[in-house]
PDB file of N, CA and C in Angstrom:
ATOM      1  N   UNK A   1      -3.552  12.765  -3.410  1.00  0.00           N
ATOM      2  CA  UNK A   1      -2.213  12.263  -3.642  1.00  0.00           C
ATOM      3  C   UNK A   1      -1.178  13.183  -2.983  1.00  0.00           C
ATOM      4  N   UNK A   2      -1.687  14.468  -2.807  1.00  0.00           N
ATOM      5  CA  UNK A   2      -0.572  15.936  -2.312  1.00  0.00           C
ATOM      6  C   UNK A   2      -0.434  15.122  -0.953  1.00  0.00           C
ATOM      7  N   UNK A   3      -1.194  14.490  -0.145  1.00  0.00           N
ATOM      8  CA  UNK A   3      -1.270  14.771   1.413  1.00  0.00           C
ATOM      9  C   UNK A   3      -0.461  13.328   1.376  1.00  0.00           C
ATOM     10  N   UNK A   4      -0.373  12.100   0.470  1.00  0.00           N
ATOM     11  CA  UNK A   4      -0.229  10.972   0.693  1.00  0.00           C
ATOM     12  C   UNK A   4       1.389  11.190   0.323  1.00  0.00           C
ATOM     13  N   UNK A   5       1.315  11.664  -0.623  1.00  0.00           N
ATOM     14  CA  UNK A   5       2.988  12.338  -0.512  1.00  0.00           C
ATOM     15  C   UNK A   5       3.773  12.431   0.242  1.00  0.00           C
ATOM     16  N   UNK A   6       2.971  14.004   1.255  1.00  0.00           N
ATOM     17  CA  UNK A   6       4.028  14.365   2.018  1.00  0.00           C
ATOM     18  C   UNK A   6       3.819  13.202   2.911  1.00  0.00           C
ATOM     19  N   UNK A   7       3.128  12.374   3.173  1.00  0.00           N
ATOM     20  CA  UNK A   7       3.397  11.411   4.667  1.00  0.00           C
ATOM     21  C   UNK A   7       4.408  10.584   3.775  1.00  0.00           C
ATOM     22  N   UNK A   8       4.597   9.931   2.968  1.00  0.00           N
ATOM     23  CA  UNK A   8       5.635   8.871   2.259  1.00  0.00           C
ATOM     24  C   UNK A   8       6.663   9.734   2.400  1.00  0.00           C
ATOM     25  N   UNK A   9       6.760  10.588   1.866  1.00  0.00           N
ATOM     26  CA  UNK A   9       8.279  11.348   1.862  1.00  0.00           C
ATOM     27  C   UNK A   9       8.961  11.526   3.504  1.00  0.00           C
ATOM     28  N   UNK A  10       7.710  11.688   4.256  1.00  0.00           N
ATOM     29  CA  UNK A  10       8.819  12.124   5.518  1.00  0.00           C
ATOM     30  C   UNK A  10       9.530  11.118   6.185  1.00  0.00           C
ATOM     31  N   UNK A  11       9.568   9.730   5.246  1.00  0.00           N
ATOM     32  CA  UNK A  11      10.534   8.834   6.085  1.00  0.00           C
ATOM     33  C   UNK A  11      11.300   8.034   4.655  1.00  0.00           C
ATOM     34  N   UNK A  12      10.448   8.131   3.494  1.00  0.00           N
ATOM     35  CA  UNK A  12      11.262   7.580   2.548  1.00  0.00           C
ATOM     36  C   UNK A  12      11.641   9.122   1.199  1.00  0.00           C
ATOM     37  N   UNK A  13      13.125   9.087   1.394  1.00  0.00           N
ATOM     38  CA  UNK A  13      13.296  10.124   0.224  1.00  0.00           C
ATOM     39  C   UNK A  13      13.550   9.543  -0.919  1.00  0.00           C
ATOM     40  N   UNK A  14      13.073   8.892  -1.593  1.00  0.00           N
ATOM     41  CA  UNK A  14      13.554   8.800  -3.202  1.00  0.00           C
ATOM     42  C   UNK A  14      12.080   9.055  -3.850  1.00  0.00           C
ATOM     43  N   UNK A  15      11.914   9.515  -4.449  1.00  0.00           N
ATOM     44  CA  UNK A  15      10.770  10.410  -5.027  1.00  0.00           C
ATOM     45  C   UNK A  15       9.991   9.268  -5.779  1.00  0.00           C
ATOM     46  N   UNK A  16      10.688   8.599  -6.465  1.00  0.00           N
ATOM     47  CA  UNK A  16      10.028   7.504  -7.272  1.00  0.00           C
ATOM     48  C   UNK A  16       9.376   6.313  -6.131  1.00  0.00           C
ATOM     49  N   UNK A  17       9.824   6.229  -5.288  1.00  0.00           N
ATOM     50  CA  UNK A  17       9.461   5.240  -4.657  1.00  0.00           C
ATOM     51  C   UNK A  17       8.311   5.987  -3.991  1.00  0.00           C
ATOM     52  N   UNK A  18       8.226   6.826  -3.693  1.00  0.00           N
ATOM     53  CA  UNK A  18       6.920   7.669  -3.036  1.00  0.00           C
ATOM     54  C   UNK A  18       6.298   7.339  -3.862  1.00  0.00           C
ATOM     55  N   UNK A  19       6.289   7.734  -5.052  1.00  0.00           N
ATOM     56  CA  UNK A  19       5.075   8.041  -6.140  1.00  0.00           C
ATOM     57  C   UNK A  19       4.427   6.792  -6.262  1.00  0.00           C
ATOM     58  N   UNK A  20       5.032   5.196  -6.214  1.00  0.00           N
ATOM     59  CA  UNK A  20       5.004   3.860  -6.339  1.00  0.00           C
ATOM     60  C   UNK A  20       4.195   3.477  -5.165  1.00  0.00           C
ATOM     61  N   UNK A  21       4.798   4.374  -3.991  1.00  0.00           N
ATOM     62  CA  UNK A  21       3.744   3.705  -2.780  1.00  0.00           C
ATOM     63  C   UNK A  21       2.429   4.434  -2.794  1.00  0.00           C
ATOM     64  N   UNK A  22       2.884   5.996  -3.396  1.00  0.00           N
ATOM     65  CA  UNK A  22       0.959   6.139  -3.175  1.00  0.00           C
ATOM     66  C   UNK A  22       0.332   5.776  -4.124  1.00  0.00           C
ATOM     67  N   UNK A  23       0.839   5.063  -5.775  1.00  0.00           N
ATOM     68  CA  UNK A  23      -0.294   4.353  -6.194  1.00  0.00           C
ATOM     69  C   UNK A  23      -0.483   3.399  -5.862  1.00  0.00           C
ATOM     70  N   UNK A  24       0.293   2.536  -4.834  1.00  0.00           N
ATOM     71  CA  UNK A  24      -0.394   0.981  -4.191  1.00  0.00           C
ATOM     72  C   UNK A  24      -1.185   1.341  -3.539  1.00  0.00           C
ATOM     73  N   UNK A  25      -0.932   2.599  -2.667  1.00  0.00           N
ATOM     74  CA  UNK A  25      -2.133   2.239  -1.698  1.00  0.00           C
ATOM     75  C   UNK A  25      -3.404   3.170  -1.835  1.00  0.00           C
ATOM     76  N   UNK A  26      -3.295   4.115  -2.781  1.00  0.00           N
ATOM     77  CA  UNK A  26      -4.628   4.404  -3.187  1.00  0.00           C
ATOM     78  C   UNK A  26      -5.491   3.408  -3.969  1.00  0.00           C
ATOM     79  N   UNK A  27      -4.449   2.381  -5.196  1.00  0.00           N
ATOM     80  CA  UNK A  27      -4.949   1.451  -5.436  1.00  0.00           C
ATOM     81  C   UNK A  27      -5.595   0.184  -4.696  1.00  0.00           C
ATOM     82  N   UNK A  28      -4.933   0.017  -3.837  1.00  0.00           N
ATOM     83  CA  UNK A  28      -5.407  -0.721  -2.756  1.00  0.00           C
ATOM     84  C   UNK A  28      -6.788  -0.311  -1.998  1.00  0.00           C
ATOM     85  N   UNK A  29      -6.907   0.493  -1.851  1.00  0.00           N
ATOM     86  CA  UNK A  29      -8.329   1.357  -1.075  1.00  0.00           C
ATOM     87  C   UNK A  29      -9.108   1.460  -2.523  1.00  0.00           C
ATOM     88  N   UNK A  30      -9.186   1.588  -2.902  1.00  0.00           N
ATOM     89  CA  UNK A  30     -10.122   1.834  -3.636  1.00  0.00           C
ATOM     90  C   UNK A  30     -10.452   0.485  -4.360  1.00  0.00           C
ATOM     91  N   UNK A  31      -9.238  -0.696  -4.725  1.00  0.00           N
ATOM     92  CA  UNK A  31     -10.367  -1.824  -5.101  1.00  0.00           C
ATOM     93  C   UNK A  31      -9.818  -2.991  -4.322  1.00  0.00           C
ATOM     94  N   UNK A  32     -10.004  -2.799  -3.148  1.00  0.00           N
ATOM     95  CA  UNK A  32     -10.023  -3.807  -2.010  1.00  0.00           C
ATOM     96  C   UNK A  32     -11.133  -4.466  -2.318  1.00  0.00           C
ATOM     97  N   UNK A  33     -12.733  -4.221  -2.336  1.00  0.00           N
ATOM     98  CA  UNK A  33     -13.553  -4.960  -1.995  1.00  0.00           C
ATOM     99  C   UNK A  33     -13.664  -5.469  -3.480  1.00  0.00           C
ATOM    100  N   UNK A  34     -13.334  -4.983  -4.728  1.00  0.00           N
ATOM    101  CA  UNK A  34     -13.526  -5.669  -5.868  1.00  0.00           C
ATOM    102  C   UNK A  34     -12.804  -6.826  -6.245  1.00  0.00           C
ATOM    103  N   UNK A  35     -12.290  -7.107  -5.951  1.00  0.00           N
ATOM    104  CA  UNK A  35     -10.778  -8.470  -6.021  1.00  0.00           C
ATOM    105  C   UNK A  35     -11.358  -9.443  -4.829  1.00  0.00           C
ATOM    106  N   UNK A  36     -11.095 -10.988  -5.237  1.00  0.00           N
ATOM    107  CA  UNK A  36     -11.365 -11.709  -4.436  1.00  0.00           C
ATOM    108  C   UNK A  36     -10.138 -12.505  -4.839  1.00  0.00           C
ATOM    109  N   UNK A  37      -9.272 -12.974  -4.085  1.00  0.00           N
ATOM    110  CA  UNK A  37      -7.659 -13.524  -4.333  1.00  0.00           C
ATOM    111  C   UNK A  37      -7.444 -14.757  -3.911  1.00  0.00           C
ATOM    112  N   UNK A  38      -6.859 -15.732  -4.305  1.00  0.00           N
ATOM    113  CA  UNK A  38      -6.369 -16.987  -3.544  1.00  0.00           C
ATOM    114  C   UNK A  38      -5.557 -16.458  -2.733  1.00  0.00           C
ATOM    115  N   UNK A  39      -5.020 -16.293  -1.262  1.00  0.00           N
ATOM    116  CA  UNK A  39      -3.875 -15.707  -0.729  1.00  0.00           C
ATOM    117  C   UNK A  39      -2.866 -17.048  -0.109  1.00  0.00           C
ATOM    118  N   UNK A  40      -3.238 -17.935  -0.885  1.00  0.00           N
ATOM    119  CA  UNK A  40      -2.124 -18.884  -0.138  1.00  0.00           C
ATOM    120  C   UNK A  40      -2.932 -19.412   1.293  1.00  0.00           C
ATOM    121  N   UNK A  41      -1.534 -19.883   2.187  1.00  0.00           N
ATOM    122  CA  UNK A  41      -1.781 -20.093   3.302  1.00  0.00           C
ATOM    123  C   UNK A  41      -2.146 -18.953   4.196  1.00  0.00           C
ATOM    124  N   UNK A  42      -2.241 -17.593   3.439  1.00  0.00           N
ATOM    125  CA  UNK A  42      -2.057 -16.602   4.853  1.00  0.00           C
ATOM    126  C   UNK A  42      -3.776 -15.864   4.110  1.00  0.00           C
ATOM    127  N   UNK A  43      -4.300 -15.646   5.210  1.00  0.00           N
ATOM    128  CA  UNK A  43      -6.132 -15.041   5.495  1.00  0.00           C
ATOM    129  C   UNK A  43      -5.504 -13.794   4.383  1.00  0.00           C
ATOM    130  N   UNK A  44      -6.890 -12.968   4.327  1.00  0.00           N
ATOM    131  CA  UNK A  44      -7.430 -11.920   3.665  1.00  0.00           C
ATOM    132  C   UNK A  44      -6.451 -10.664   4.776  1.00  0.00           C
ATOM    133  N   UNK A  45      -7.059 -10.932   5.600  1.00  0.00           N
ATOM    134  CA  UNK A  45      -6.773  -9.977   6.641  1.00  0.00           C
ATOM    135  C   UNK A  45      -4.785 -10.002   7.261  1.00  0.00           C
ATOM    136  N   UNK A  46      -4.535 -11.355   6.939  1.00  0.00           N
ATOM    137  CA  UNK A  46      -2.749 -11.068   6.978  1.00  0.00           C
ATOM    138  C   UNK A  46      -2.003 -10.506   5.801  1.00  0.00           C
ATOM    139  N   UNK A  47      -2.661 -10.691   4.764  1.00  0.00           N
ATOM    140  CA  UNK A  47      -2.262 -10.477   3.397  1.00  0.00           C
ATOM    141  C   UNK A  47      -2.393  -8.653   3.697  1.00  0.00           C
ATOM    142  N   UNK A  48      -3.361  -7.963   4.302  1.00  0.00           N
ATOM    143  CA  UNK A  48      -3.677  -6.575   4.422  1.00  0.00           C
ATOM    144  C   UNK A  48      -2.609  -6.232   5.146  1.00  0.00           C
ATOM    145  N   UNK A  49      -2.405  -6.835   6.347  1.00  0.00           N
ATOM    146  CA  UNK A  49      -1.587  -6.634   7.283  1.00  0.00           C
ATOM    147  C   UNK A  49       0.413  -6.568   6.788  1.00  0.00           C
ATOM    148  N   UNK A  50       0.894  -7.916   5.868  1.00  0.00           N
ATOM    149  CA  UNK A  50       1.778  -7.375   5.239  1.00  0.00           C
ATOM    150  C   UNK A  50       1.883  -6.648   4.174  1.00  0.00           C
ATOM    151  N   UNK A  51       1.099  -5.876   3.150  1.00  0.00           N
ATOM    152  CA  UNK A  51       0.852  -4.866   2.859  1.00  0.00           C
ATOM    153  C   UNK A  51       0.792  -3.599   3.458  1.00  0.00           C
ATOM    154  N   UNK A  52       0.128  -3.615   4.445  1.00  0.00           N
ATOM    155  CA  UNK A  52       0.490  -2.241   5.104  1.00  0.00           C
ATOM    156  C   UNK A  52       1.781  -2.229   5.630  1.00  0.00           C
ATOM    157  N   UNK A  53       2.406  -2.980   5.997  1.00  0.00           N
ATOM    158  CA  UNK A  53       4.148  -2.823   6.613  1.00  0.00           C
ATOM    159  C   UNK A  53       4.919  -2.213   5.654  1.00  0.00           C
ATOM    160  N   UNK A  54       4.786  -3.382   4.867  1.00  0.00           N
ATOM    161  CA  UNK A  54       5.640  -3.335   3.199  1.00  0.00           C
ATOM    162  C   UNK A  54       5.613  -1.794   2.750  1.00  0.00           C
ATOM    163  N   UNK A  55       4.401  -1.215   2.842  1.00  0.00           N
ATOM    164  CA  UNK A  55       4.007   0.532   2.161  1.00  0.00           C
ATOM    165  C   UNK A  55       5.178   1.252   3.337  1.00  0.00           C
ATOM    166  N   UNK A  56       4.869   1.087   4.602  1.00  0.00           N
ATOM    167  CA  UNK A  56       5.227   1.565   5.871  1.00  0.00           C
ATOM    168  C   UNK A  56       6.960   1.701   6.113  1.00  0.00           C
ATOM    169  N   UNK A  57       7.632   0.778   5.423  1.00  0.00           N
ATOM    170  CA  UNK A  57       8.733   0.270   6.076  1.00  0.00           C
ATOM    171  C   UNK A  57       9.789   1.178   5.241  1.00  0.00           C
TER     172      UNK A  57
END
């Protein structure tokens, strides 16, 4: 979580929102393959894809 930190922080400063993105996306990695989801009209793999922006942006 120390290392996932400092990468969130060096473009987003509000501390809470760091802390929010590294539990999505540790949550995310770790039970990706356990969840099987309706995603709508959009694949498995676009649904990943706006997720990673969304963390990113």
């Amino acid at each position: 979580m120390h290392y996932l930190r400092s990468l969130f922080s060096a473009f987003c400063p509000d501390e809470d929102e760091v802390e929010v993105r590294c539990m999505l996306a540790v949550s995310l990695r770790i039970g990706n393959h356990f969840y099987a989801a309706d995603n709508g009209k959009h694949s498995r793999a676009e649904v990943m894809e706006l997720i990673g922006q969304r963390l990113l942006a």
